[in-house]
C-alpha atoms as a PDB file:
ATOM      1  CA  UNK A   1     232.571 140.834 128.371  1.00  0.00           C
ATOM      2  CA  UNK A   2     231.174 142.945 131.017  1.00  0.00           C
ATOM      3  CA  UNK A   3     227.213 142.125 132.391  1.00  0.00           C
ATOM      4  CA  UNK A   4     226.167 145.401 131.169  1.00  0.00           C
ATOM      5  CA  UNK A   5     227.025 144.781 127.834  1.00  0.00           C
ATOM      6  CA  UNK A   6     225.706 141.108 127.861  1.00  0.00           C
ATOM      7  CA  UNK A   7     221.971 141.956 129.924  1.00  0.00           C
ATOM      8  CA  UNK A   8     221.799 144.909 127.545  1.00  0.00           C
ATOM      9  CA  UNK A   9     219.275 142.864 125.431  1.00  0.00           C
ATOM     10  CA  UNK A  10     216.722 143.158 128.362  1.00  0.00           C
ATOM     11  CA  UNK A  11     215.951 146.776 126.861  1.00  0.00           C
ATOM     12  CA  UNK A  12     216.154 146.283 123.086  1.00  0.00           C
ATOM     13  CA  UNK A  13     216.226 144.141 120.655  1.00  0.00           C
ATOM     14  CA  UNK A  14     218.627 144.755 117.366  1.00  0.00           C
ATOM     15  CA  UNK A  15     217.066 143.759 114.235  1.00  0.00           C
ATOM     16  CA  UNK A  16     218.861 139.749 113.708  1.00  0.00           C
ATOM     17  CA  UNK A  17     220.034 139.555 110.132  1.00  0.00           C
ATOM     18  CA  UNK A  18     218.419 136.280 109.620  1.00  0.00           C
ATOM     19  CA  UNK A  19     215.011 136.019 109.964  1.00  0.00           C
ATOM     20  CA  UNK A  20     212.831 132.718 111.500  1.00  0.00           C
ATOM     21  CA  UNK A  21     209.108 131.977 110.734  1.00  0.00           C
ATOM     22  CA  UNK A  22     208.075 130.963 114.700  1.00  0.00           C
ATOM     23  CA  UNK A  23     205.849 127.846 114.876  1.00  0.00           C
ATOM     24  CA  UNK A  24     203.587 125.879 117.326  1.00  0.00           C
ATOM     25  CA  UNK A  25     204.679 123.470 119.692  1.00  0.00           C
ATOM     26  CA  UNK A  26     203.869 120.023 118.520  1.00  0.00           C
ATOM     27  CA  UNK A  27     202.687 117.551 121.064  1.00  0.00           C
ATOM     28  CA  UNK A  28     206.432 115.554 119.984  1.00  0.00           C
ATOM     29  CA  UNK A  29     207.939 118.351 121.698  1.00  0.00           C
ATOM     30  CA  UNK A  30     205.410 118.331 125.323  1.00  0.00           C
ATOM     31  CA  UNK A  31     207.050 114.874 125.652  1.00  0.00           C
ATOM     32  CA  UNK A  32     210.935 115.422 125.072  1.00  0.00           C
ATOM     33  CA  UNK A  33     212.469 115.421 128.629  1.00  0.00           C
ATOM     34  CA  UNK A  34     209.678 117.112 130.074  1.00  0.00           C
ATOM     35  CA  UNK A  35     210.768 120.331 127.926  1.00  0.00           C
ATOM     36  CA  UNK A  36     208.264 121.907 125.379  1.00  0.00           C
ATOM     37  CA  UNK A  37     210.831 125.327 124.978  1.00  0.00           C
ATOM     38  CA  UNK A  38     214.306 125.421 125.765  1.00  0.00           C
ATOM     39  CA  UNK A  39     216.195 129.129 126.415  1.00  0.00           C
ATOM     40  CA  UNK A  40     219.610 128.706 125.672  1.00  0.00           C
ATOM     41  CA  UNK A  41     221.308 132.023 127.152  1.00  0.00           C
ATOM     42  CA  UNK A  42     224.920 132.658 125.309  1.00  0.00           C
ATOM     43  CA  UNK A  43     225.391 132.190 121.391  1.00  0.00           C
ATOM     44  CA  UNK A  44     228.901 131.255 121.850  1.00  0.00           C
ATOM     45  CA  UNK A  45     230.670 127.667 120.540  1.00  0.00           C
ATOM     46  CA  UNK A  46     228.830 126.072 123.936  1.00  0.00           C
ATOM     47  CA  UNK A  47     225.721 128.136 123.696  1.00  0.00           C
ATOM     48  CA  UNK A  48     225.123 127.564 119.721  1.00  0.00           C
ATOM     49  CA  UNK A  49     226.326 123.538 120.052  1.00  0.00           C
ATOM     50  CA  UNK A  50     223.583 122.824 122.841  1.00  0.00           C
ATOM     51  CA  UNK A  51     220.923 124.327 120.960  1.00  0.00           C
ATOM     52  CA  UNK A  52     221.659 122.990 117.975  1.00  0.00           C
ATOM     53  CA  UNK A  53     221.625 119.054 119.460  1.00  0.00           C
ATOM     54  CA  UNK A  54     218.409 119.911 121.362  1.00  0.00           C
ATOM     55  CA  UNK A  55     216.757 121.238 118.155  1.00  0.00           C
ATOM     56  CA  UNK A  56     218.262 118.305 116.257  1.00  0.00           C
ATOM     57  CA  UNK A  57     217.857 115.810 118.544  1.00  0.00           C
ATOM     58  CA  UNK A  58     215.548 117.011 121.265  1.00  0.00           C
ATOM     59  CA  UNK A  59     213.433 118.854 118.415  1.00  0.00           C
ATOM     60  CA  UNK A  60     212.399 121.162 120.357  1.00  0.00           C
ATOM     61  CA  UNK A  61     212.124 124.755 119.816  1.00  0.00           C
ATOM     62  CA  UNK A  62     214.894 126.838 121.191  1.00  0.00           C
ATOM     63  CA  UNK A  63     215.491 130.300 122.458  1.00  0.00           C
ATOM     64  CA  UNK A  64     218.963 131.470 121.700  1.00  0.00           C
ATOM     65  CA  UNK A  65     219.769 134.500 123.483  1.00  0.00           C
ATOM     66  CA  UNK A  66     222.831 137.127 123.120  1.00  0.00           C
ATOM     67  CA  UNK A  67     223.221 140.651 123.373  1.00  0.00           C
ATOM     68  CA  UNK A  68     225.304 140.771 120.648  1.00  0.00           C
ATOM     69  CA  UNK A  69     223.829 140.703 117.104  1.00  0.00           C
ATOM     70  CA  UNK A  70     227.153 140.086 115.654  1.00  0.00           C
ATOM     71  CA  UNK A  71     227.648 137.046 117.844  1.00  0.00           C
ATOM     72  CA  UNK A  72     224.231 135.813 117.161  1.00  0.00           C
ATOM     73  CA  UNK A  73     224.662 136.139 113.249  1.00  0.00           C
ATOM     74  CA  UNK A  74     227.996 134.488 113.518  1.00  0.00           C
ATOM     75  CA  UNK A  75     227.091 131.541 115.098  1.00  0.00           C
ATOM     76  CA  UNK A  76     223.970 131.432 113.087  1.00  0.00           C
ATOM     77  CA  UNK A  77     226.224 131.412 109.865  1.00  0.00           C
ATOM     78  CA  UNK A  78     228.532 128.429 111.182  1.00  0.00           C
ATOM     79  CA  UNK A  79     225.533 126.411 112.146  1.00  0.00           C
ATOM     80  CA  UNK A  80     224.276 126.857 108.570  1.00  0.00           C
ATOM     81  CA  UNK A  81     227.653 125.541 107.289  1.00  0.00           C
ATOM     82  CA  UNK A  82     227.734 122.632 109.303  1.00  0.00           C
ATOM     83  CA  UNK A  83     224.490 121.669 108.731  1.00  0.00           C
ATOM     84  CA  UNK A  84     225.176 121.720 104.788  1.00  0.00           C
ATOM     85  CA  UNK A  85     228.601 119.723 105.519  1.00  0.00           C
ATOM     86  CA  UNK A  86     226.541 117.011 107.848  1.00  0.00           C
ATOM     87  CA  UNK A  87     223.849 116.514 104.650  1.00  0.00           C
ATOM     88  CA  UNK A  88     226.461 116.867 102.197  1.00  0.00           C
ATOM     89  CA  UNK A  89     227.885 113.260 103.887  1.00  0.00           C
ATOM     90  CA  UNK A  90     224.758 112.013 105.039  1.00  0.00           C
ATOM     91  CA  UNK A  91     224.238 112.272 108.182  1.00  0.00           C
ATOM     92  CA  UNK A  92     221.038 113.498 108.068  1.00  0.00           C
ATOM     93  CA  UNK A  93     218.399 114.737 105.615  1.00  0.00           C
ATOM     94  CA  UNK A  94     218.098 118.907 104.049  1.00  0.00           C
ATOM     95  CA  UNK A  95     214.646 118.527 105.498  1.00  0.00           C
ATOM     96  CA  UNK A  96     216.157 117.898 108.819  1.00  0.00           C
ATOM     97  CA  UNK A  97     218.518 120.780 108.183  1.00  0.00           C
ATOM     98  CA  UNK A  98     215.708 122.911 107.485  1.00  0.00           C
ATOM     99  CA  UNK A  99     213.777 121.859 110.368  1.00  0.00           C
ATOM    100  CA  UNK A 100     216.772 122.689 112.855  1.00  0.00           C
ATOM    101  CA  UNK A 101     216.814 126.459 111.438  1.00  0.00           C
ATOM    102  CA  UNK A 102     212.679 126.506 112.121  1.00  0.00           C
ATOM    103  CA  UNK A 103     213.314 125.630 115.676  1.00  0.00           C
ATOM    104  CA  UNK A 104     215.857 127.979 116.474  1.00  0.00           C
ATOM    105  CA  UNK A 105     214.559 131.068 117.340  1.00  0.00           C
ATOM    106  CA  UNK A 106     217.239 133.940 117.615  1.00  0.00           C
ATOM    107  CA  UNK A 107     216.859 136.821 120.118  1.00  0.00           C
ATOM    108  CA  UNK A 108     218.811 139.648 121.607  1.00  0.00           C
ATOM    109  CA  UNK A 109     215.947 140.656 123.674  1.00  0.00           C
ATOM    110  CA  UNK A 110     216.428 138.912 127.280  1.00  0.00           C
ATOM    111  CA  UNK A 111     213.737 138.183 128.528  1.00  0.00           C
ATOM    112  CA  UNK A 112     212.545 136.214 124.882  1.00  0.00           C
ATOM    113  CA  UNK A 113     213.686 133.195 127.404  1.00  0.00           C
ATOM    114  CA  UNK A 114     211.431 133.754 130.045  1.00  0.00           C
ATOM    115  CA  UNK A 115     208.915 131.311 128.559  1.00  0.00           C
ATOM    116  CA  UNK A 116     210.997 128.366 128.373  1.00  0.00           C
ATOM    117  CA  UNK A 117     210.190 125.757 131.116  1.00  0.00           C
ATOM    118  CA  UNK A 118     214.376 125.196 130.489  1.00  0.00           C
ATOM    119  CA  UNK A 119     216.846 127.427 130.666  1.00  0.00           C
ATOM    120  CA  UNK A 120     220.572 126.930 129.968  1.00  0.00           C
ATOM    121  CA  UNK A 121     223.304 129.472 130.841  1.00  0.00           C
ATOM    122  CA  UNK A 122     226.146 129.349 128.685  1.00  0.00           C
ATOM    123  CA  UNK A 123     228.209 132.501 128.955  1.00  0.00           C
ATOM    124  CA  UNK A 124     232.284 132.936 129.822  1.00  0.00           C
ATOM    125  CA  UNK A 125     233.125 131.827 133.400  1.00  0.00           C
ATOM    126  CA  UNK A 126     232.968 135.206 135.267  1.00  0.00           C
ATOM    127  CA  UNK A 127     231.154 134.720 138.981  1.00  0.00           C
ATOM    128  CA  UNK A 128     229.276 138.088 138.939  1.00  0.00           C
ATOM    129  CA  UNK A 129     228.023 138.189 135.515  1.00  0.00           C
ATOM    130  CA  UNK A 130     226.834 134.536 135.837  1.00  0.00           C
ATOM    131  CA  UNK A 131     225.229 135.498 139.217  1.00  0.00           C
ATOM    132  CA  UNK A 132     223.744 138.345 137.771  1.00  0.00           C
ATOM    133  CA  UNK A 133     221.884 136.532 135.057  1.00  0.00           C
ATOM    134  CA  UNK A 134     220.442 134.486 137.478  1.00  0.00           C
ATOM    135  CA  UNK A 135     219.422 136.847 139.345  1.00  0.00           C
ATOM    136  CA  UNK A 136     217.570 138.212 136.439  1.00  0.00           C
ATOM    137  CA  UNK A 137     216.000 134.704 135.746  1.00  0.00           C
ATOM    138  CA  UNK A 138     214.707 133.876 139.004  1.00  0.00           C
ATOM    139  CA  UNK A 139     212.944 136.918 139.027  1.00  0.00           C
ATOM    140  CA  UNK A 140     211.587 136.909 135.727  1.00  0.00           C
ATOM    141  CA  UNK A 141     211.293 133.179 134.969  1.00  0.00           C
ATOM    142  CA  UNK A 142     208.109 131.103 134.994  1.00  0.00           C
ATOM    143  CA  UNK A 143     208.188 129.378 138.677  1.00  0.00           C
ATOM    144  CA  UNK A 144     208.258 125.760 137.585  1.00  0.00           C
ATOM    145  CA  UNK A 145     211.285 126.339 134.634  1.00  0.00           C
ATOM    146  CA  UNK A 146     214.212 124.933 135.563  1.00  0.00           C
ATOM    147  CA  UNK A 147     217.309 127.149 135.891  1.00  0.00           C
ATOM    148  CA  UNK A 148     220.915 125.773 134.534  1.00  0.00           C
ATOM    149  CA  UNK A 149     224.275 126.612 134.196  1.00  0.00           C
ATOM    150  CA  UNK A 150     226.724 125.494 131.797  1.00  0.00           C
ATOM    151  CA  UNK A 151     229.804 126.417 134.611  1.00  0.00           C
ATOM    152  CA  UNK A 152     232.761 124.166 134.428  1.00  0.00           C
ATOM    153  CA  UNK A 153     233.943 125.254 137.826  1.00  0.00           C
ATOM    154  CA  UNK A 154     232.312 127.992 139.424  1.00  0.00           C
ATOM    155  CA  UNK A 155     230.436 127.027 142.461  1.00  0.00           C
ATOM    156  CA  UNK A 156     226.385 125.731 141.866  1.00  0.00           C
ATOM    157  CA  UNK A 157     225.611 126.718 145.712  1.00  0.00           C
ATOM    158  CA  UNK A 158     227.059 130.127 144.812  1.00  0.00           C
ATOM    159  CA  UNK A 159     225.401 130.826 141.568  1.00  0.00           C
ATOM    160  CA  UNK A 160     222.115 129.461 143.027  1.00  0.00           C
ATOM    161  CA  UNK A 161     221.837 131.770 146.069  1.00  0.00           C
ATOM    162  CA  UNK A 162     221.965 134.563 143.535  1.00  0.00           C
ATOM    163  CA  UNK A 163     219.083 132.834 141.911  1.00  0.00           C
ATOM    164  CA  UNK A 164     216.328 134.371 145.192  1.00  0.00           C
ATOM    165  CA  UNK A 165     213.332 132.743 145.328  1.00  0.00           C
ATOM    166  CA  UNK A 166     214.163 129.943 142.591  1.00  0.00           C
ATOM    167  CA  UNK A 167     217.659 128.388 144.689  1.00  0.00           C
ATOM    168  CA  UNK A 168     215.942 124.611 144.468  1.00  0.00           C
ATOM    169  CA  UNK A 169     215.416 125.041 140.439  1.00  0.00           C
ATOM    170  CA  UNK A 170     219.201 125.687 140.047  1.00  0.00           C
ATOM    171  CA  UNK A 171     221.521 122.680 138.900  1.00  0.00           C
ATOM    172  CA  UNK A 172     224.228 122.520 136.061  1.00  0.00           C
ATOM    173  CA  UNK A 173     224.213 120.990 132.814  1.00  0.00           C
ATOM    174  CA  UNK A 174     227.793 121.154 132.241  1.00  0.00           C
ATOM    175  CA  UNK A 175     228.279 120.036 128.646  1.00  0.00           C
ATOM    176  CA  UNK A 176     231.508 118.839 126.799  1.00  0.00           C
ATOM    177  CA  UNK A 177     233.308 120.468 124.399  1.00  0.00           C
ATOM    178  CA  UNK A 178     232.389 119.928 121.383  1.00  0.00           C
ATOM    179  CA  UNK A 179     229.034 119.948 122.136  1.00  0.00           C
ATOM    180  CA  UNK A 180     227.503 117.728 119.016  1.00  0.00           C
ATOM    181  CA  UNK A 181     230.437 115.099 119.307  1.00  0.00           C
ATOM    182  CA  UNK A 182     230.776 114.343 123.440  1.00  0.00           C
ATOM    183  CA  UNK A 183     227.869 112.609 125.007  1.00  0.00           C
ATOM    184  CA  UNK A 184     228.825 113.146 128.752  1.00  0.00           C
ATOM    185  CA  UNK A 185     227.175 115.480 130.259  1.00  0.00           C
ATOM    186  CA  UNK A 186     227.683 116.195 134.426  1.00  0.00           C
ATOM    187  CA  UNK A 187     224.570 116.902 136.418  1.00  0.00           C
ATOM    188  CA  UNK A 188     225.819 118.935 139.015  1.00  0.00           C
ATOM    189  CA  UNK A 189     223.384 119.661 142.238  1.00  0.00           C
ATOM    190  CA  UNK A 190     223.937 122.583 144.695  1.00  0.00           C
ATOM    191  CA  UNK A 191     223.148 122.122 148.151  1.00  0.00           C
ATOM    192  CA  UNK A 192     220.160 124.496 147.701  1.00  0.00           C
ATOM    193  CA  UNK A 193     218.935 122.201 144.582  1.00  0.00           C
ATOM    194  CA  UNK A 194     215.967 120.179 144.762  1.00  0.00           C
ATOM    195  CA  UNK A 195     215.709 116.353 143.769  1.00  0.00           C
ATOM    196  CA  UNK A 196     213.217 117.081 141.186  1.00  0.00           C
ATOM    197  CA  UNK A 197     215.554 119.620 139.766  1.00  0.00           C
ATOM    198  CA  UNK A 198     218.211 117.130 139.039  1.00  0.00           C
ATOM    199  CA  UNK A 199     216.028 114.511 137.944  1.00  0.00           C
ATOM    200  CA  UNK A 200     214.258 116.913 135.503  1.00  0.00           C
ATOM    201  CA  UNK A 201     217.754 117.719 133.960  1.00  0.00           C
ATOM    202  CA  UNK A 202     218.983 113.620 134.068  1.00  0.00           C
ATOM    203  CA  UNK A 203     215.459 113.654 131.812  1.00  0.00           C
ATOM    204  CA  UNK A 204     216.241 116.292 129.501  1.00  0.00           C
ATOM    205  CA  UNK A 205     219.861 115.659 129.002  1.00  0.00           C
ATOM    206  CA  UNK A 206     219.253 112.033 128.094  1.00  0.00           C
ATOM    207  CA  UNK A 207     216.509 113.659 125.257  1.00  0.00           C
ATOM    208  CA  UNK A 208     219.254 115.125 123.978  1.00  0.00           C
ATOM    209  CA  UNK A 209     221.162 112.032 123.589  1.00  0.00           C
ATOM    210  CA  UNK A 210     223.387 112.264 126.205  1.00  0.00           C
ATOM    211  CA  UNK A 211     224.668 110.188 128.856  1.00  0.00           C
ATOM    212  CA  UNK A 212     224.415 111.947 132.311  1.00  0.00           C
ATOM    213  CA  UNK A 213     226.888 111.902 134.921  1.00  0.00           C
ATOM    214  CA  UNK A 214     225.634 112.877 138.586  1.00  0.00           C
ATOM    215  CA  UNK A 215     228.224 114.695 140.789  1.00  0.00           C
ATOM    216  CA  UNK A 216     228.190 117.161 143.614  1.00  0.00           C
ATOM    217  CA  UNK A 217     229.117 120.573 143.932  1.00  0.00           C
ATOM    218  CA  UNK A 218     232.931 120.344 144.301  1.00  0.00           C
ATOM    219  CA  UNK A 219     235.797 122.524 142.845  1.00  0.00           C
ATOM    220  CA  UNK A 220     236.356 121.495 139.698  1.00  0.00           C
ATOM    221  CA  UNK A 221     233.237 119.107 139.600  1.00  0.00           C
ATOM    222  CA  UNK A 222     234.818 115.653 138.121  1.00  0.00           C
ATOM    223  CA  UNK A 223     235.866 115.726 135.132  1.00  0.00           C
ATOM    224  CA  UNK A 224     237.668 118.961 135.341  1.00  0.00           C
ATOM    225  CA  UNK A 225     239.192 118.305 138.606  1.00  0.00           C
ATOM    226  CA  UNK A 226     240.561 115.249 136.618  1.00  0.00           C
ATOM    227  CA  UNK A 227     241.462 116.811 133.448  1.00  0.00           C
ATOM    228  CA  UNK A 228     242.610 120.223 133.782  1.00  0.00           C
ATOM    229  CA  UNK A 229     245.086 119.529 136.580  1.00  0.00           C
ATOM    230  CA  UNK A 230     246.373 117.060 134.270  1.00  0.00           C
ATOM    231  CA  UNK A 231     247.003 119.485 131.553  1.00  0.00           C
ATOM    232  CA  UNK A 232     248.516 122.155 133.693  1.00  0.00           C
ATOM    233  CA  UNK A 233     251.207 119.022 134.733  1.00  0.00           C
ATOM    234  CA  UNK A 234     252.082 118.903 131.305  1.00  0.00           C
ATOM    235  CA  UNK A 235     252.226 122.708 131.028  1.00  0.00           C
ATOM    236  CA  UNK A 236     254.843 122.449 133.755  1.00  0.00           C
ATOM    237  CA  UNK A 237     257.214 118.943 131.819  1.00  0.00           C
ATOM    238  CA  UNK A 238     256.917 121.714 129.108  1.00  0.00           C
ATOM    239  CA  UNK A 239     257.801 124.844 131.342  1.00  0.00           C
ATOM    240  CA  UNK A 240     260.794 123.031 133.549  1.00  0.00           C
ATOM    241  CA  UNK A 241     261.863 121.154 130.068  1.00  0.00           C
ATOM    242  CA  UNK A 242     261.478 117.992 131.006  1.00  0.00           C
ATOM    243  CA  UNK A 243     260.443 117.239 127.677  1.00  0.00           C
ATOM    244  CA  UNK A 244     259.648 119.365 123.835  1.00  0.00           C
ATOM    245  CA  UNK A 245     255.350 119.931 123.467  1.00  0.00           C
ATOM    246  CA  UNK A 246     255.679 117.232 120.651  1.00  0.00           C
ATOM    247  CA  UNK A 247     257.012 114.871 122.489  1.00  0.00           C
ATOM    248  CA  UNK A 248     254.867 115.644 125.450  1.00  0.00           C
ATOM    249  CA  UNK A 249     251.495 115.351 123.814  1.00  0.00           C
ATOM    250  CA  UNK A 250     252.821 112.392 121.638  1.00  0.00           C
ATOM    251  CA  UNK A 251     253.761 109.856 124.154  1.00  0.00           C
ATOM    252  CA  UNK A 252     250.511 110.496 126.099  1.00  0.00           C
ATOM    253  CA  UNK A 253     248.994 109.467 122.216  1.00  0.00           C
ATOM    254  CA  UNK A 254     250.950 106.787 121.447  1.00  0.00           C
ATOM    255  CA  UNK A 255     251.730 105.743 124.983  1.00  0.00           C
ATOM    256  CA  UNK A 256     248.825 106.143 127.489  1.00  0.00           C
ATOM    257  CA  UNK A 257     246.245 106.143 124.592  1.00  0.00           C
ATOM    258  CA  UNK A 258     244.899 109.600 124.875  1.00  0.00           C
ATOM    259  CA  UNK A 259     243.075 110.621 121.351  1.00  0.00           C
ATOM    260  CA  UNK A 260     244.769 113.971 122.215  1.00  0.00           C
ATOM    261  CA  UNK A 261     248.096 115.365 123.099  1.00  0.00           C
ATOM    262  CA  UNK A 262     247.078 117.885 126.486  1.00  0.00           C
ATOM    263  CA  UNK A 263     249.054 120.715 125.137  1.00  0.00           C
ATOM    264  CA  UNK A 264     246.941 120.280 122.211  1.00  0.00           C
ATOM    265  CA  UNK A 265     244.299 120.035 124.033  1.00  0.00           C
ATOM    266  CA  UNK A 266     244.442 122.910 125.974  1.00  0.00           C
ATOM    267  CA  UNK A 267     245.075 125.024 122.986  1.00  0.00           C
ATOM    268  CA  UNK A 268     241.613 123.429 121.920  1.00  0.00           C
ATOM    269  CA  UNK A 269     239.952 123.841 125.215  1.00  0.00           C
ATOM    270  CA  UNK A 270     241.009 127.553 125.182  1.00  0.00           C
ATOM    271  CA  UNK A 271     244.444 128.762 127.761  1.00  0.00           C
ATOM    272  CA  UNK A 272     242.002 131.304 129.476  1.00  0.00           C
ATOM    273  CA  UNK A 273     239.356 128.506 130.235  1.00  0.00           C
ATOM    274  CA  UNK A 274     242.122 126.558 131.365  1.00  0.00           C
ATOM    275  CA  UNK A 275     243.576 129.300 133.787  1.00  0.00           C
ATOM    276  CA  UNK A 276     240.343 129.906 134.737  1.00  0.00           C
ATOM    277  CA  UNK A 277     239.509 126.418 136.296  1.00  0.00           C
ATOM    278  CA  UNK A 278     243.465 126.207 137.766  1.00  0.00           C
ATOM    279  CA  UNK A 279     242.571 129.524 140.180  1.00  0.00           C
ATOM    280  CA  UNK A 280     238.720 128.367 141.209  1.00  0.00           C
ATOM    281  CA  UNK A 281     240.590 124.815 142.090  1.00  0.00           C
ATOM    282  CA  UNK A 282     243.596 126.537 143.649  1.00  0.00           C
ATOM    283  CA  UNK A 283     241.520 129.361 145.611  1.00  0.00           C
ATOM    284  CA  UNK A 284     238.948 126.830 146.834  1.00  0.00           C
ATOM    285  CA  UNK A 285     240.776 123.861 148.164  1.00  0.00           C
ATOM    286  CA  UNK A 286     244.100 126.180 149.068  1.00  0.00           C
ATOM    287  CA  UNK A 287     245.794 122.584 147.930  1.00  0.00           C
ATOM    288  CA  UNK A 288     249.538 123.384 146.501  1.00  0.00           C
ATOM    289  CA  UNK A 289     248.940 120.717 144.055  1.00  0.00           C
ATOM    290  CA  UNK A 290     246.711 122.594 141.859  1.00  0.00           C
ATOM    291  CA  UNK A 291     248.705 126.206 141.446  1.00  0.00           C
ATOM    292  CA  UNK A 292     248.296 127.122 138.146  1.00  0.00           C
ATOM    293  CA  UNK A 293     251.852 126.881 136.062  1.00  0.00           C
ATOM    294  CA  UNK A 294     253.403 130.093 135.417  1.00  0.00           C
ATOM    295  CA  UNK A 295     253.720 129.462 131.697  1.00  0.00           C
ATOM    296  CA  UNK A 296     250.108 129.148 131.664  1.00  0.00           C
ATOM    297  CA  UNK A 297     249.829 132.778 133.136  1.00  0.00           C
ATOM    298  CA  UNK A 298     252.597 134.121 131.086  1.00  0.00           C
ATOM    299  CA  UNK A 299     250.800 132.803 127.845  1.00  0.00           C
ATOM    300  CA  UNK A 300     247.160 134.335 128.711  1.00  0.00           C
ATOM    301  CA  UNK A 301     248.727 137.418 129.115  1.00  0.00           C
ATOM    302  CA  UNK A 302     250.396 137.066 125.732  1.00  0.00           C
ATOM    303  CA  UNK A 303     247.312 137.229 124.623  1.00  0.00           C
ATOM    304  CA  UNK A 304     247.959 133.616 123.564  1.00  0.00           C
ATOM    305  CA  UNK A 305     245.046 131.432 124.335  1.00  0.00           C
ATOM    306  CA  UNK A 306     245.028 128.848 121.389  1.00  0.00           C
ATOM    307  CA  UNK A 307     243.129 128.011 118.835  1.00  0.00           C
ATOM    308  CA  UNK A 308     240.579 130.716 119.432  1.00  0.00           C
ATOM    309  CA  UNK A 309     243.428 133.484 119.472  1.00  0.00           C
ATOM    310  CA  UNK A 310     245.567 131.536 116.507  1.00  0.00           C
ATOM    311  CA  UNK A 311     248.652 130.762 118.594  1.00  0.00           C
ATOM    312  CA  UNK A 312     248.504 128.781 121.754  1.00  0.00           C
ATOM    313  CA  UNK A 313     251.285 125.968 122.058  1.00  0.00           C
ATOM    314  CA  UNK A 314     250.856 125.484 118.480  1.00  0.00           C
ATOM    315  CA  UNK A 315     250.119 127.767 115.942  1.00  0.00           C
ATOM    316  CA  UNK A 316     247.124 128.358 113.538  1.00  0.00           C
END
């Protein structure tokens, strides 16, 4: 996805298939986290599961932002069928369903986000068009709204300086995969980011129901410099055949305890994301130890990237 398709929004806006009544903001919502509007900039699987725990949890009205209509209308039409699964077994009511749609408010026109006091990048990890749309926020952006990425590796200090005039109201909200079922959530702090900043995020995050994890800005962060060099050593067993993927991922089940197998995993996570992460840790430390395996490489140019692409390790 290149940044002139995805900031293409900031010129038009595509009629949405689905359309939302827009409301006032109830005084419930001035008090959530210190947010009364949340922008959510990305409709993808991250994008779409943050706003649909802040507007379910948070309840506060949300911003959803892509350039693409078809993306927007896609996402829209699996959060409608998980929302009718989750009443359908109880976990909430059809009046909370209902109110969930009300306070998502679906846009392809950029700068729809621009009111928010809380913004949230989620969009694929590529430096330029991340720095780009910060860019664009900084300059557009109320003064006091706090800027956030959703990055799993790329650097906060970098992103940030992109970010002119608003570098101390840039942090990261990196969120867990999937969104509605993982609670962690890393705070992530640039050296350009303000204290405020991160305790305004620490704030909102816990709204959400979250539990916040405070790091700074490192390759990797921690829990991908944990868990992604991890997977890529089990990419390797697999690649030198030190063992079959089944029996890989099962005896890290059945004998470390692991809910999931990591070439499972990283068929789940996405091979590309995966990649992705290897080369920002590999570039930025220049540390041997986290070159990316070559199977990995060979399989993302396959075209094989996991569940997303159907075939990954496993098939689908």
């Amino acid at each position: 996805m290149s940044s002139r398709i995805f900031t293409s929004g900031l010129q038009s806006a595509p009629r949405i298939q689905r359309v939302y009544r827009s409301f006032s903001i109830s005084a419930h919502t001035q008090r959530i986290g210190g947010v009364t509007q949340l922008g959510v900039i990305g409709a993808g699987q991250m994008g779409l599961g943050i706003a649909f725990v802040a507007a379910l949890v948070s309840k506060v009205p949300v911003v959803l932002f892509d350039s693409s209509e078809a993306s927007i209308n896609k996402s829209l039409g699996f959060l409608g069928k998980l929302l009718q699964k989750d009443v359908a077994k109880g976990k909430y009511s059809q009046d909370d369903a209902n109110q969930v749609i009300k306070r998502i408010e679906p846009t392809t026109k950029f700068d729809s986000v621009f009111a928010a006091d809380f913004i949230i990048e989620a969009v694929p990890e590529i430096t330029p068009l991340k720095c780009e749309i910060f860019g664009k926020l900084a300059a557009g952006a109320r003064s006091d709204t706090i800027l956030s990425t959703n990055t799993s590796s790329i650097s906060i200090t970098k992103i940030a300086a992109a970010a002119k005039g608003a570098e101390d109201r840039v942090v990261s909200t990196h969120f867990m995969n999937p969104v509605p079922v993982q609670k962690g959530v890393e705070i992530i702090s640039g050296l350009q980011t303000a204290g405020e900043t991160v305790d305004r995020a620490v704030a909102f995050v816990k709204a959400m129901g979250k539990i916040p994890s405070v790091s700074t800005d490192s390759p990797g962060f921690i829990a991908n410099r944990i868990l992604i060099p991890y997977i890529n050593e089990a990419i390797t067993c697999l690649e030198t055949g030190v063992g079959k993927k089944e029996d890989i991922d099962s005896i890290m089940k059945n004998g470390c305890a692991m809910p999931m197998g990591p070439l499972a995993l990283a068929d789940f996570i996405g091979l590309d994301t995966c990649l992705a992460i290897m080369n920002v840790l590999y570039t930025e430390t220049a540390d041997s130890k986290y070159r990316p395996a070559v199977l990995l490489q060979k399989m993302v140019d396959a075209g094989w990237l996991g569940i997303k692409s159907k075939k990954g390790f496993y098939d689908y």
